[in-house]
Protein backbone atom coordinates (compact mmCIF):
# COMPACT_ATOMS: atom_id res chain seq x y z
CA UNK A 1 185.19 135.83 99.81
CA UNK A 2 183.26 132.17 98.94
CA UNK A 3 183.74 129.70 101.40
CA UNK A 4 184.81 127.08 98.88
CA UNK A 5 185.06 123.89 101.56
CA UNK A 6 180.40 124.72 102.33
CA UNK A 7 180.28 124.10 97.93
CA UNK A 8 182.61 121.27 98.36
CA UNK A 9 179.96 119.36 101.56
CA UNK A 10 177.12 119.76 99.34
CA UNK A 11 173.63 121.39 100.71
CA UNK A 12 172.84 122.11 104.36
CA UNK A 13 170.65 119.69 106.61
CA UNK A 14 168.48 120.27 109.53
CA UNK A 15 168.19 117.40 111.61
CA UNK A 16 164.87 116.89 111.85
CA UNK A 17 163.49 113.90 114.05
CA UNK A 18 160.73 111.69 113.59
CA UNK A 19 157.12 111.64 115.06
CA UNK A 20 156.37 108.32 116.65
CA UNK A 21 153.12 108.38 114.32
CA UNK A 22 155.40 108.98 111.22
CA UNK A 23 157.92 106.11 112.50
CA UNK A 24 154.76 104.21 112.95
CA UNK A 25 153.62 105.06 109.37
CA UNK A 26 156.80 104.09 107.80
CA UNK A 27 157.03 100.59 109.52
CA UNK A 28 153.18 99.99 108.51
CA UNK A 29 154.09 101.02 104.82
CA UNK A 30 157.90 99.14 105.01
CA UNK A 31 155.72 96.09 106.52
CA UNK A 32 153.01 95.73 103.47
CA UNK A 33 155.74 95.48 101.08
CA UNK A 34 157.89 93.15 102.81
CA UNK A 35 154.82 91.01 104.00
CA UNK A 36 153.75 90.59 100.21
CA UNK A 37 157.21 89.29 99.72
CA UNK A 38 157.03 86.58 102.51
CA UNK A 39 153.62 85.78 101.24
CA UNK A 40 154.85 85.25 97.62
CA UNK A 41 157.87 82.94 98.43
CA UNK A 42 156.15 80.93 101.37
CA UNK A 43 153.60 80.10 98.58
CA UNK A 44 156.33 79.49 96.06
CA UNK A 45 157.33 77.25 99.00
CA UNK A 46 154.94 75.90 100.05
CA UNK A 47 152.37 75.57 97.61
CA UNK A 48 149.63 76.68 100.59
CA UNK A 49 148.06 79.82 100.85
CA UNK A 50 146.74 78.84 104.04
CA UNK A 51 150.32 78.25 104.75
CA UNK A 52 151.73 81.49 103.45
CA UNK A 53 149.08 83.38 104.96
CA UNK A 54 149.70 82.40 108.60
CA UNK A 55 153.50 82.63 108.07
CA UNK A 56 153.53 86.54 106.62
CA UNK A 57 150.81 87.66 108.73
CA UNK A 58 153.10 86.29 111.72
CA UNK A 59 156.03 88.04 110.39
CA UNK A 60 154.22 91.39 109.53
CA UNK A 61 153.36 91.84 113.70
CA UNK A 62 156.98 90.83 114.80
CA UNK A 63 158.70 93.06 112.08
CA UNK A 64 156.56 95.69 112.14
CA UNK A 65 157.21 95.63 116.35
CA UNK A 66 161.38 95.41 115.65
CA UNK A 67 161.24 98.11 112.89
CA UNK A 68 159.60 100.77 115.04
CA UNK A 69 162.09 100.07 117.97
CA UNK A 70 164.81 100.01 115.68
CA UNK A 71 163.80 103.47 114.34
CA UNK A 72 163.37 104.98 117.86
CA UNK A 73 166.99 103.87 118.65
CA UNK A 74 168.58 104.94 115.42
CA UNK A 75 166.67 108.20 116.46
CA UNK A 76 168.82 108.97 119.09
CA UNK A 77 172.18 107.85 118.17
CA UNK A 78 174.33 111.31 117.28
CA UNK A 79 176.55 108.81 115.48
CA UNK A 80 177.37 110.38 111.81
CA UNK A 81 174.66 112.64 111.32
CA UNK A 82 174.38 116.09 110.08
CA UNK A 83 174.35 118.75 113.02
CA UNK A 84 171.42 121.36 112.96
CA UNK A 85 172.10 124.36 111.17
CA UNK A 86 170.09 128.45 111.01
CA UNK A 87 171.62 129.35 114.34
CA UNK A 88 168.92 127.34 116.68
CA UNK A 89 169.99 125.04 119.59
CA UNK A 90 170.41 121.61 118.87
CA UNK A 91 167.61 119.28 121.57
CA UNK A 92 168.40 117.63 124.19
């Protein structure tokens, strides 16, 4: 017999957590983008680069710092995720 109700939810997850060098990796990466943009509109701004610079290089250290904690906390909230699946025992 198929089990109709596992084609109607789609494909099987394993919940896999995040490194802290991967979380770190991600906020780097998330951090050049979104430091760009402050640059960009501080200048549009501003009309300073000197200006721009020292406000998105501020902002890229504070973000980058919030991001990674945010991650970590996300990380451990069971709060609507997808349980582990192939029979193994979920972590503590």
């Amino acid at each position: 017999m198929i089990d109709r109700r596992r084609e109607r939810e789609g494909p099987m997850f394993i919940r896999v957590r995040d490194s802290h060098f991967r979380s770190i990796l991600k906020a780097v990466s998330w951090r050049v983008t979104g430091s760009i943009d402050t640059f960009v509109l501080s200048f549009i701004f501003t009309g300073s680069v000197k200006v721009a610079g020292s406000i998105a290089g501020a902002e890229a250290i504070t973000k980058m710092i919030l991001y990674y904690l945010h991650e970590r906390a996300w990380s451990v909230i069971r709060w609507d995720q997808q349980g582990q699946t192939g029979g193994g025992s979920n972590p503590p």
